[in-house]
Protein backbone atom coordinates (compact mmCIF):
# COMPACT_ATOMS: atom_id res chain seq x y z
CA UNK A 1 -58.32 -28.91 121.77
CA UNK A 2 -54.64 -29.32 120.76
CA UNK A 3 -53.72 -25.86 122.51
CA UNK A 4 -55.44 -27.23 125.62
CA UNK A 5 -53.65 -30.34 125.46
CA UNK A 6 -50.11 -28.32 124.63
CA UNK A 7 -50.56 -26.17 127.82
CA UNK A 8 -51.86 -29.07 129.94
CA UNK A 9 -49.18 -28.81 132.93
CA UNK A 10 -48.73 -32.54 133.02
CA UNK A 11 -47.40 -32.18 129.23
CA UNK A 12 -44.82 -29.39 130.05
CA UNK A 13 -43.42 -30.71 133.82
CA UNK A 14 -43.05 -34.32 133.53
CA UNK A 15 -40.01 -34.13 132.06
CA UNK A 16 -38.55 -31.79 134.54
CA UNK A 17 -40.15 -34.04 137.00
CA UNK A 18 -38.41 -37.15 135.63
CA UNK A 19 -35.27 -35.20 135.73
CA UNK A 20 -35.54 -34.15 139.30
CA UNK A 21 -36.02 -37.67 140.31
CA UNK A 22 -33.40 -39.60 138.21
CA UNK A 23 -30.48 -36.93 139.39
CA UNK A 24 -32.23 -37.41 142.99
CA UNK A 25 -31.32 -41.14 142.54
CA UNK A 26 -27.98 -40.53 141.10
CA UNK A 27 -27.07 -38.23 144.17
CA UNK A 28 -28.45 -40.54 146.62
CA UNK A 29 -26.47 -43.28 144.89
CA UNK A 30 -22.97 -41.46 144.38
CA UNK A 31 -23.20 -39.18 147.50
CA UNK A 32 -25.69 -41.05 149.88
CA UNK A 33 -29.25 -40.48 151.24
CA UNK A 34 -28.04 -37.69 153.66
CA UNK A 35 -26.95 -35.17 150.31
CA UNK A 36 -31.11 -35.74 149.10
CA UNK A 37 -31.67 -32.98 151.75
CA UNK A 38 -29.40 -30.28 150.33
CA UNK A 39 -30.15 -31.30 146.77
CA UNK A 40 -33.93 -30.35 147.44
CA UNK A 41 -32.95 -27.28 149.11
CA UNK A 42 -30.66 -26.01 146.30
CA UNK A 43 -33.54 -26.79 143.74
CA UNK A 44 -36.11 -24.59 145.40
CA UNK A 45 -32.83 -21.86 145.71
CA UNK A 46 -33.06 -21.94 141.86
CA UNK A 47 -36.38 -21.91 141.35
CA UNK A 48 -37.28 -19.25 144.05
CA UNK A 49 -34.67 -17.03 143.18
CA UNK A 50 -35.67 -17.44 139.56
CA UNK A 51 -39.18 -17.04 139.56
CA UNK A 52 -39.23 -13.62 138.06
CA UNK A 53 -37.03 -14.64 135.61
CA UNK A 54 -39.37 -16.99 133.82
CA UNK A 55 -41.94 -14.42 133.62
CA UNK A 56 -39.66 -11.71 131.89
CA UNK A 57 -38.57 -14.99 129.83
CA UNK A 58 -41.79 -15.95 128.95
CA UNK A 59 -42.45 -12.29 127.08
CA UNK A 60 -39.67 -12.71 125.27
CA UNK A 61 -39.45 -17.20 124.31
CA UNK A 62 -43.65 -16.15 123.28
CA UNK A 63 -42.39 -13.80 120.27
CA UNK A 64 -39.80 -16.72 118.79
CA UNK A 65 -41.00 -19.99 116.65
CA UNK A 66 -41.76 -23.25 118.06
CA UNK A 67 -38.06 -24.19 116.87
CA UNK A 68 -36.52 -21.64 119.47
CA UNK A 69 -38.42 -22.17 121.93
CA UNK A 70 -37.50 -26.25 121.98
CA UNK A 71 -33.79 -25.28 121.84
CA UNK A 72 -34.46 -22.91 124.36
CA UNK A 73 -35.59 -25.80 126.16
CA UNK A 74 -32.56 -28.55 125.25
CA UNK A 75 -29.63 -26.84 124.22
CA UNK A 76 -30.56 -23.87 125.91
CA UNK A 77 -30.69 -26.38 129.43
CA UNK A 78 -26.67 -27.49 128.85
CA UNK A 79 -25.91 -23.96 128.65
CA UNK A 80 -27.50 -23.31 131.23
CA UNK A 81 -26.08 -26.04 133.43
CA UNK A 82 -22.62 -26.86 131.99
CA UNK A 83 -21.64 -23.42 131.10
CA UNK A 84 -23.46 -20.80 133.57
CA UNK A 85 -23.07 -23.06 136.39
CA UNK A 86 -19.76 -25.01 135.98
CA UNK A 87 -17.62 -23.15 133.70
CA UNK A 88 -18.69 -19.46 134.07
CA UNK A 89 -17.83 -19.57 137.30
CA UNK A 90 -14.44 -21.18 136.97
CA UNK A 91 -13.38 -18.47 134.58
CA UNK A 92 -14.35 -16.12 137.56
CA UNK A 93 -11.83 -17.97 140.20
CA UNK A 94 -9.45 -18.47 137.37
CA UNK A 95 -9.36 -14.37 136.81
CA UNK A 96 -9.30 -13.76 140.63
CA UNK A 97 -6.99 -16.03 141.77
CA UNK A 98 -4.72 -15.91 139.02
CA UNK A 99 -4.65 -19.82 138.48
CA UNK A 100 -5.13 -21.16 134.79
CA UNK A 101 -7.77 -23.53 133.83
CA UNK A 102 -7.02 -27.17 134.67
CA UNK A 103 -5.41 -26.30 138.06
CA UNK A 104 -9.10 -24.27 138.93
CA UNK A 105 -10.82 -27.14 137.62
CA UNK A 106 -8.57 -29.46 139.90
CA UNK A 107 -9.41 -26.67 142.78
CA UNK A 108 -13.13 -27.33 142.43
CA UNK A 109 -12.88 -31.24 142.70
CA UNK A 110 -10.22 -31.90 144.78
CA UNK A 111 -10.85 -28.81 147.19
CA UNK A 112 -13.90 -27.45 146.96
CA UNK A 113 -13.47 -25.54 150.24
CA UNK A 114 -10.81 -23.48 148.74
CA UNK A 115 -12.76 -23.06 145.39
CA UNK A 116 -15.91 -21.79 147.09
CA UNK A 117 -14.02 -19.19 149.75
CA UNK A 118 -11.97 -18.29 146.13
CA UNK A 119 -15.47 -17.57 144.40
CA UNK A 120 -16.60 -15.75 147.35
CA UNK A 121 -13.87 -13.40 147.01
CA UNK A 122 -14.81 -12.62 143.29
CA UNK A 123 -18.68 -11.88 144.91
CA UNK A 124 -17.84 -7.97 144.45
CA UNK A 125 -17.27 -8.24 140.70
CA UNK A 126 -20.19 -10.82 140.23
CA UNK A 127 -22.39 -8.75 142.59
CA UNK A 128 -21.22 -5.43 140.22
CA UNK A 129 -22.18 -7.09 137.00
CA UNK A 130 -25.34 -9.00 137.74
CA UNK A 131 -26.78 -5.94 139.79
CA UNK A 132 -26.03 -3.72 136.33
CA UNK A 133 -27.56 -5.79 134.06
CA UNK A 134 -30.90 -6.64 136.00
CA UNK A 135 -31.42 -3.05 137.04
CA UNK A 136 -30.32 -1.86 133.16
CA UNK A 137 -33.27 -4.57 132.10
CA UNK A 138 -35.55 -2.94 134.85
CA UNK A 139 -35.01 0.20 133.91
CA UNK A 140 -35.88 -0.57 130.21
CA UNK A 141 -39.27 -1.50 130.93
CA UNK A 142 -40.25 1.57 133.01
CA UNK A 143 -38.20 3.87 131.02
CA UNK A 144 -40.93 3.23 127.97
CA UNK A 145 -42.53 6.42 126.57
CA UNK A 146 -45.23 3.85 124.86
CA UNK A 147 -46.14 2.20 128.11
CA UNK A 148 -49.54 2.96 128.74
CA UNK A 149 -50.58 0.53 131.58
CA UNK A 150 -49.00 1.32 134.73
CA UNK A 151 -49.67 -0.82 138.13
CA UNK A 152 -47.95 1.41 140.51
CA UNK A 153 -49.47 4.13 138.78
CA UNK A 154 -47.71 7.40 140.51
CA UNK A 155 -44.39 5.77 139.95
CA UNK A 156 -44.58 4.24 136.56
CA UNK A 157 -46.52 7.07 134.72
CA UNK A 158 -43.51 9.17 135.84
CA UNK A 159 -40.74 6.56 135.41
CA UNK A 160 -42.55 6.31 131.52
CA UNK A 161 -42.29 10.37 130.99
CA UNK A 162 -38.21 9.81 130.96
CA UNK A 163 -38.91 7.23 128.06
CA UNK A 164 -38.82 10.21 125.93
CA UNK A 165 -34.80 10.76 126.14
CA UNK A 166 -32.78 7.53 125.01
CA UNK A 167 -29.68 8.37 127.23
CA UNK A 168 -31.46 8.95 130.50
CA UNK A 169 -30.99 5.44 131.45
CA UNK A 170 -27.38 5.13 130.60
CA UNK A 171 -26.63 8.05 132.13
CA UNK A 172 -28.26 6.82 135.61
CA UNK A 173 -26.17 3.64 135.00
CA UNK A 174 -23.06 5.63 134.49
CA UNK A 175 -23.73 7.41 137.76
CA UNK A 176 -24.89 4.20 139.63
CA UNK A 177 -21.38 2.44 138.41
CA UNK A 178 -19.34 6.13 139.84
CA UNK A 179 -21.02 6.06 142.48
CA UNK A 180 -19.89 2.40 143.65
CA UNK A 181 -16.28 2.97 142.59
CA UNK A 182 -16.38 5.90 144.98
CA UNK A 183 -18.44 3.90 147.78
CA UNK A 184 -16.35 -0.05 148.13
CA UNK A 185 -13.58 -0.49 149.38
CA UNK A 186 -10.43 0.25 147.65
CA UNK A 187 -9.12 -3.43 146.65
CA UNK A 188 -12.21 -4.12 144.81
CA UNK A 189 -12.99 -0.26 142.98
CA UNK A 190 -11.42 -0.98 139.68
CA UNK A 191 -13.23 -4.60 139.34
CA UNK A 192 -16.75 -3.32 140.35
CA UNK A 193 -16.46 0.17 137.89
CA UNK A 194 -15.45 -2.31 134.98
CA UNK A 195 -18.18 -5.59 136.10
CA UNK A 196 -20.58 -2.88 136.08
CA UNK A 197 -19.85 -0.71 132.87
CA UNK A 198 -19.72 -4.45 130.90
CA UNK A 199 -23.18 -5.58 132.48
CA UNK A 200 -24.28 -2.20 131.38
CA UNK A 201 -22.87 -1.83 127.91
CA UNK A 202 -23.73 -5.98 127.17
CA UNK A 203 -27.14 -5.40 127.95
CA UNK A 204 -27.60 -2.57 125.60
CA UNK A 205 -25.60 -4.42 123.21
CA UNK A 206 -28.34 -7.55 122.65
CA UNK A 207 -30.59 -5.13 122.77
CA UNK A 208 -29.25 -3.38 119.51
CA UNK A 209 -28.16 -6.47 118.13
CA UNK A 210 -31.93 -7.86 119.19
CA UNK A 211 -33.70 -5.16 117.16
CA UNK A 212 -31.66 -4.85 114.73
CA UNK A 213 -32.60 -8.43 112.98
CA UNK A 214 -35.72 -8.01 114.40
CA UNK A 215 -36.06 -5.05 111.79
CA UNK A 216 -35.09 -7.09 109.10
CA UNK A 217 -36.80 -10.18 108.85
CA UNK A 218 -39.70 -10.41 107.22
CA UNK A 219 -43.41 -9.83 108.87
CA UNK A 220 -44.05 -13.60 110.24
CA UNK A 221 -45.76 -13.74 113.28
CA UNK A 222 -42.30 -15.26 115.61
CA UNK A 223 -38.78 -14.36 115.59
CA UNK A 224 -37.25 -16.53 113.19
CA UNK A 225 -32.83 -16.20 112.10
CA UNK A 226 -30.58 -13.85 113.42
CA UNK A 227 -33.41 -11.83 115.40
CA UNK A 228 -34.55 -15.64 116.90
CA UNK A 229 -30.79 -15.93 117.75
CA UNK A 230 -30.13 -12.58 119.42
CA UNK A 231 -33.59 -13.12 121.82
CA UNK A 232 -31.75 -16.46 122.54
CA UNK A 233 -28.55 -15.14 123.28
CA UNK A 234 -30.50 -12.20 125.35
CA UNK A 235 -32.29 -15.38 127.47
CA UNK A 236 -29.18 -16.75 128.52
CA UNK A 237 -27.43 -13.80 129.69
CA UNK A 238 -30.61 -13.31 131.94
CA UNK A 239 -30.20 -16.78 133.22
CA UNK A 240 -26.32 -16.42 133.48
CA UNK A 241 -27.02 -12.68 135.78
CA UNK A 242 -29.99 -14.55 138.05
CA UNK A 243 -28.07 -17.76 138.28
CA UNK A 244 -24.37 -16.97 139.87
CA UNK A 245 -25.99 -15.22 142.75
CA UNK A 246 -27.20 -18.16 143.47
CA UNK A 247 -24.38 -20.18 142.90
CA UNK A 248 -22.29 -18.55 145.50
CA UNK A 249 -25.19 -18.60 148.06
CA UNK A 250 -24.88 -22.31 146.81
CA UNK A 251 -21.76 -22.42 148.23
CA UNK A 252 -22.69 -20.95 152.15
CA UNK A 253 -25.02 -24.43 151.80
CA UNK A 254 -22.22 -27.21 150.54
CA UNK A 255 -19.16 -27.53 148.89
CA UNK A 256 -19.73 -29.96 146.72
CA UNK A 257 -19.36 -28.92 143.01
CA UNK A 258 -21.33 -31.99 141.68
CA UNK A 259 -24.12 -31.85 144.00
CA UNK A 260 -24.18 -28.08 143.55
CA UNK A 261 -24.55 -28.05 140.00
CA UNK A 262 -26.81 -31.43 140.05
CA UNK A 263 -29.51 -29.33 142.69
CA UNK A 264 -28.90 -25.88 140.85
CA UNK A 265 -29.46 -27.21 137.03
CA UNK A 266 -32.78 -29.62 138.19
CA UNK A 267 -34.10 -25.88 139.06
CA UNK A 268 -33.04 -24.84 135.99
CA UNK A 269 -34.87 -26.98 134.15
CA UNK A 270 -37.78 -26.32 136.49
CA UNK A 271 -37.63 -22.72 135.83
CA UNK A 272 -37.50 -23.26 131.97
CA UNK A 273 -40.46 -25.60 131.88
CA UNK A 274 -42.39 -22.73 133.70
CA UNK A 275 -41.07 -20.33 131.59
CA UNK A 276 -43.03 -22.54 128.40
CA UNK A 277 -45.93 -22.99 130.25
CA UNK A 278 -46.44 -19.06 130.90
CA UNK A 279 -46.29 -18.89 127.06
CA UNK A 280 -48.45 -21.67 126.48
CA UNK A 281 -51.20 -20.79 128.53
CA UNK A 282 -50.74 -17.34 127.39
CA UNK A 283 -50.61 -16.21 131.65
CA UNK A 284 -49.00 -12.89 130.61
CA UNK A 285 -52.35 -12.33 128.69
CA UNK A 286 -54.46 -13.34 131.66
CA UNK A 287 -52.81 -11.37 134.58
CA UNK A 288 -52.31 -7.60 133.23
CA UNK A 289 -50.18 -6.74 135.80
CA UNK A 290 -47.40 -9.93 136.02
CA UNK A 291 -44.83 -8.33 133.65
CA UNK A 292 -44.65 -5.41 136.03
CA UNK A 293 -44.57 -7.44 138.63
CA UNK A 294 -41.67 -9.63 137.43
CA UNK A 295 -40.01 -6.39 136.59
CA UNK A 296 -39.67 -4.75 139.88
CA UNK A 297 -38.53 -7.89 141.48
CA UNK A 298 -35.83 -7.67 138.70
CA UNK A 299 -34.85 -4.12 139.98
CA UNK A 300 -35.35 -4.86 143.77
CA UNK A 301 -32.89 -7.82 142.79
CA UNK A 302 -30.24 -6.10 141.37
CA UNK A 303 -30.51 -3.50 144.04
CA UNK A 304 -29.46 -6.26 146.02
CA UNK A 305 -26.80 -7.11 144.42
CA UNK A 306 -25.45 -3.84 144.62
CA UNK A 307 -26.28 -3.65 148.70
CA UNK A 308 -23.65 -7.07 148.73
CA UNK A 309 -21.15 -4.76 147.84
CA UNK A 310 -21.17 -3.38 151.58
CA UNK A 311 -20.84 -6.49 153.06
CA UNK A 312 -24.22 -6.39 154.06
CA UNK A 313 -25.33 -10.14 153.23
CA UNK A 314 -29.14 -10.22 153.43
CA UNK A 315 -30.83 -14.04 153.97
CA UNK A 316 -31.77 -16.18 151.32
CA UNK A 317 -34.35 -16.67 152.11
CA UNK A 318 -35.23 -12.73 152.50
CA UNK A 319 -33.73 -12.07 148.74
CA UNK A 320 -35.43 -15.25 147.47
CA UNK A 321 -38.66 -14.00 148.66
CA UNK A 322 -38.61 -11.04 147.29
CA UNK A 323 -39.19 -11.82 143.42
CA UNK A 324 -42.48 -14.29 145.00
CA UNK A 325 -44.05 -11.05 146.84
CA UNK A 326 -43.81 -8.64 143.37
CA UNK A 327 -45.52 -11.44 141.45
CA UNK A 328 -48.07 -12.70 144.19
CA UNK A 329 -48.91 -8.72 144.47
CA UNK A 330 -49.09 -8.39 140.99
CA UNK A 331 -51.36 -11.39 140.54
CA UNK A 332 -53.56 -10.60 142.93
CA UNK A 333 -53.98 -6.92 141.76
CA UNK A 334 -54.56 -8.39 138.29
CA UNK A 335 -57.54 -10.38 139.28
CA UNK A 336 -58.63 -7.55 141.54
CA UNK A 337 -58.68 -5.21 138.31
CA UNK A 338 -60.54 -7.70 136.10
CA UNK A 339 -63.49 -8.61 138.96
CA UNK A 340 -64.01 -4.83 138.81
CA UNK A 341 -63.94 -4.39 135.56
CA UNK A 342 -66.37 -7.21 134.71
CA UNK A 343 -69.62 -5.57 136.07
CA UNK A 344 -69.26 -2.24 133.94
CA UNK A 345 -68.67 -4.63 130.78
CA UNK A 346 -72.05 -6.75 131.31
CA UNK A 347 -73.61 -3.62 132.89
CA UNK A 348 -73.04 -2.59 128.84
């Protein structure tokens, strides 16, 4: 009865709900009843475009302890707020513009016009990073020699034969990152090659650092230390890559730091509640093919990323979308497979 009650939907949203609502008063206070609109929109931005996200976050938050998951929850919320959506991105206009700290931080309050068009001029190296990492995470999963359930079946079963040579998939992301410092334009070659090669080489790096501990620790049935940390460390990254996508789309919306970062980090919080009621309700259990799912709309993601690089600026609403089809698909293929599985089982 107590698992029930701990997966009960009511328990896990209400405080995101209460959230929502008191920053929705705050903004309508400080910022008027008109800024209510675009802080609704820019929560569903974050939670659409971050859908997919809580799935793959859900595998991983379901192998740590009840004490990781909570701070996954709090402190894991101000990082993802404060520091992936306020200062992360302020370190990005401070390195392309050349300004230091304060005077960015002055930028973004007193001129958020010319802080937005500045962060839209580091897109390239954001784009170039985010698009490695997501695709290098894709690319893991269907690049398993041990996976033996395949939804796309032609494709995975073949993607899973490569699983067999460890370098395969670094040496596709050492072509991929070639390939677009030969293909953008010339002012922005030398920042893409090195955003990508980083959000390459940092995503293999948790992964080492990941397993490593998770070697060590004893056999408990969660992560627990170092191994706990490194998963937790791994979760934030994700959030950081899915998350400043959005915040420059953010921008094409308002200008308004506050507001942005008020709308963006109530989805947040949205997206990590989900992300601990997947794992409560054990849903990765239920639908067989979700973390497939969830996967591809990681790689069609970062494939987007790298399209942005062309100044080829797909909607929103058309890249937001995309992570809800994979999963919808997926779900709907999982309950296909277990309807027509269930009459052979009783037929037994």
């Amino acid at each position: 009865m107590n698992k029930i009650n701990n997966a009960h939907p009511l328990r896990i949203f209400w405080i995101s709900a209460l959230l929502t609502l008191v920053t929705a008063g705050l903004v309508g206070y400080l910022a008027g009843p008109a800024s209510l609109w675009i802080f609704t929109i820019l929560v569903i931005l974050e939670v659409t475009f971050s859908f997919d996200n809580a799935v793959i976050n859900g595998k991983i938050l379901a192998r740590m302890s009840p004490f990781w998951q909570r701070l996954f929850l709090t402190v894991g919320i101000l990082f993802a707020v404060f520091i992936v959506r306020f200062v992360l991105p302020i370190f990005i206009v401070m390195i392309s513009s050349g300004h230091d700290f304060m005077n960015v931080v002055t930028m973004a309050f007193h001129d958020p016009k010319m802080y937005g068009e500045t962060l839209h001029t580091a897109a390239p190296m954001i784009n170039a990073f985010g698009g490695s990492f997501l695709v290098m995470i894709g690319l893991s999963y269907f690049l398993d020699r041990h996976k033996d359930v395949h939804w796309l079946k032609h494709i995975e079963s073949r993607l899973s034969k490569f699983g067999e040579y460890e370098s395969f998939k670094i040496l596709v992301m050492l072509l991929v990152a070639m390939l677009l410092y030969a293909t953008v334009g010339k002012e922005y070659q030398a920042a893409v090659l090195a955003a990508s090669i980083t959000g390459t080489v940092l995503h293999i790096a948790l992964n080492l650092f990941e397993r490593y501990f998770s070697k060590r620790q004893s056999t408990s049935k969660h992560l627990v230390g170092m191994a706990a940390f490194a998963s937790f460390l791994y979760l934030n990254v994700l959030d950081a890559s899915f998350s400043l996508d959005g915040v420059i789309g953010a921008f094409a919306i308002t200008n308004e730091v506050l507001l942005i970062m008020a709308g963006l980090g109530a989805g947040a919080f949205w997206v990590r509640s989900l992300t601990i009621y997947l794992v409560r309700a054990k849903t990765l259990g239920k639908y067989r093919y979700l973390e497939h799912g969830a996967h591809w709309a990681i790689l069609a993601l970062g494939i987007v990323m790298f399209v942005k690089l062309y100044h080829i600026e797909p909607p929103e609403w058309l890249t937001g979308s995309l992570g809800l089809i994979f999963i919808a698909t997926a779900i709907i293929s999982s309950v296909l497979e277990r309807r027509r599985k269930t009459p052979s089982v009783e037929t037994e």
